[in-house]
Protein backbone atom coordinates (compact mmCIF):
# COMPACT_ATOMS: atom_id res chain seq x y z
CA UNK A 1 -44.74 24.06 57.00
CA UNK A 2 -46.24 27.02 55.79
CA UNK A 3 -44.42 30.27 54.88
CA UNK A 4 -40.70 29.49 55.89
CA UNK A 5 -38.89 32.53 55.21
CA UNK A 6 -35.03 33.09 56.03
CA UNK A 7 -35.16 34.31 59.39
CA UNK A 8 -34.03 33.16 63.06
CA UNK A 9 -36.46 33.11 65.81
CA UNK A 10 -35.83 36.44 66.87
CA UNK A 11 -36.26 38.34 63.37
CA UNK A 12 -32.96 38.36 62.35
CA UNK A 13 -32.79 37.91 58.19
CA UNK A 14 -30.46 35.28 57.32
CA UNK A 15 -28.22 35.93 53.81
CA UNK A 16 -29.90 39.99 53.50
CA UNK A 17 -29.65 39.96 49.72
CA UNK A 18 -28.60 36.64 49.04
CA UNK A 19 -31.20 34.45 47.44
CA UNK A 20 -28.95 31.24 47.81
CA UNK A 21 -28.53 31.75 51.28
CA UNK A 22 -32.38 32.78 51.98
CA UNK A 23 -33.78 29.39 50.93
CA UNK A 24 -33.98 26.53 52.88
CA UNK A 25 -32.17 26.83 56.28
CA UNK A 26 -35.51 26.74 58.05
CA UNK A 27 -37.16 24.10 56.29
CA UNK A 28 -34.51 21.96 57.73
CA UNK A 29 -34.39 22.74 61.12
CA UNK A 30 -38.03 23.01 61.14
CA UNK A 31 -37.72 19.28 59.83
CA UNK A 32 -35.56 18.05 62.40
CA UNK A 33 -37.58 19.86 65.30
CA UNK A 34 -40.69 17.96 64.13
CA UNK A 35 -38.63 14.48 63.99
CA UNK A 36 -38.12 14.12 60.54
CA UNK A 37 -35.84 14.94 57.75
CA UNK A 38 -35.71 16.76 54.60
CA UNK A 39 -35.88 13.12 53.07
CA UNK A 40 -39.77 13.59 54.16
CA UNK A 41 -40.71 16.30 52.31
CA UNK A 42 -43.00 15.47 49.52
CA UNK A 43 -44.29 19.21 47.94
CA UNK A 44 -42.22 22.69 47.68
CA UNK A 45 -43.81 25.81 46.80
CA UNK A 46 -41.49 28.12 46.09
CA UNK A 47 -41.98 32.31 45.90
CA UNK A 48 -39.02 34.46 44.47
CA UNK A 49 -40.04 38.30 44.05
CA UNK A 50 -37.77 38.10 40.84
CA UNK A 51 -37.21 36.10 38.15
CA UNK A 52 -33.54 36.91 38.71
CA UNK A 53 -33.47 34.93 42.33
CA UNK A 54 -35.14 31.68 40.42
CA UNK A 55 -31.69 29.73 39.28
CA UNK A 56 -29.51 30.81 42.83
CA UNK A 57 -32.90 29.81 45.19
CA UNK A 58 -33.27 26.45 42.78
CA UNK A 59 -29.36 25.61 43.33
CA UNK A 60 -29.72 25.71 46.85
CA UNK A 61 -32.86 23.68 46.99
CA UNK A 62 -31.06 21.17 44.68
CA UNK A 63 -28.07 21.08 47.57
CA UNK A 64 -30.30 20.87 50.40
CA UNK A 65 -32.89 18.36 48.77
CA UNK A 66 -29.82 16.18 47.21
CA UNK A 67 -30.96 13.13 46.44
CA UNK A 68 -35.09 13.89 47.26
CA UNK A 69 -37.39 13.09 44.32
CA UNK A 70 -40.09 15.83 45.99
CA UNK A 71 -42.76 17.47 43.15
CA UNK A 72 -42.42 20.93 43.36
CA UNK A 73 -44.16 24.68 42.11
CA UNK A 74 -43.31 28.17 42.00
CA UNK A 75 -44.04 31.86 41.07
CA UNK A 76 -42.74 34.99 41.18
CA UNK A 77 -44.70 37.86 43.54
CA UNK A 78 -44.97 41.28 43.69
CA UNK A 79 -43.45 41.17 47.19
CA UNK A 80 -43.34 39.29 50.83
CA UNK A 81 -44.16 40.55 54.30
CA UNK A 82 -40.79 41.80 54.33
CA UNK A 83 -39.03 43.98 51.76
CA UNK A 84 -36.22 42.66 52.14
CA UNK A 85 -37.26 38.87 51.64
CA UNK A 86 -36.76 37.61 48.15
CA UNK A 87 -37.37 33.61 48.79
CA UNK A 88 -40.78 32.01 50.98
CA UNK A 89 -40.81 28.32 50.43
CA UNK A 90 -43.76 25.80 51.66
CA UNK A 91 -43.11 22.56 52.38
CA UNK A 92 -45.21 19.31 52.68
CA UNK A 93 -44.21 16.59 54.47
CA UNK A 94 -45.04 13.20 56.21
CA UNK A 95 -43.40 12.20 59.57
CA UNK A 96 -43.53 9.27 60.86
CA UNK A 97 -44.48 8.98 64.51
């Protein structure tokens, strides 16, 4: 998964403001849609458009990913497609079929 940012299918921003609450939701779902679980992600690249979002977007990956060994980057940007994003996370994983 490419780009997962925090909102529903019809635009609506998840957590406006909330870095915590912006991370992850999608990943998940996206997971389960494809017939897998978060278990099966291997790789997380992780964008925050300030340092100040890094330690709120890592707690929630550590609560979502509890227990998952994954390797993971990040970076802070300039900005997202959205102003009023502050979290786009990548994800790698395998499925089994």
């Amino acid at each position: 998964m490419q780009g997962e940012v925090s909102t529903l299918l019809d635009g609506t921003l998840i957590g406006p403001g909330d870095p915590r609450a912006q991370a992850c939701r999608n990943i998940d779902q996206w997971m389960k849609e494809a017939g897998g679980h978060l278990q099966d992600v291997y790789k997380l690249t992780v964008y925050v458009t300030s340092i100040d979002c890094r330690p709120a977007v890592h707690e929630a990956i550590n609560l979502w990913f509890e227990g998952v060994q994954h390797c993971s980057t990040g970076g802070v940007v300039q900005g997202l497609a959205d102003t009023s994003l502050l979290v786009e996370i990548d994800a790698v994983a395998v499925v089994d079929p």
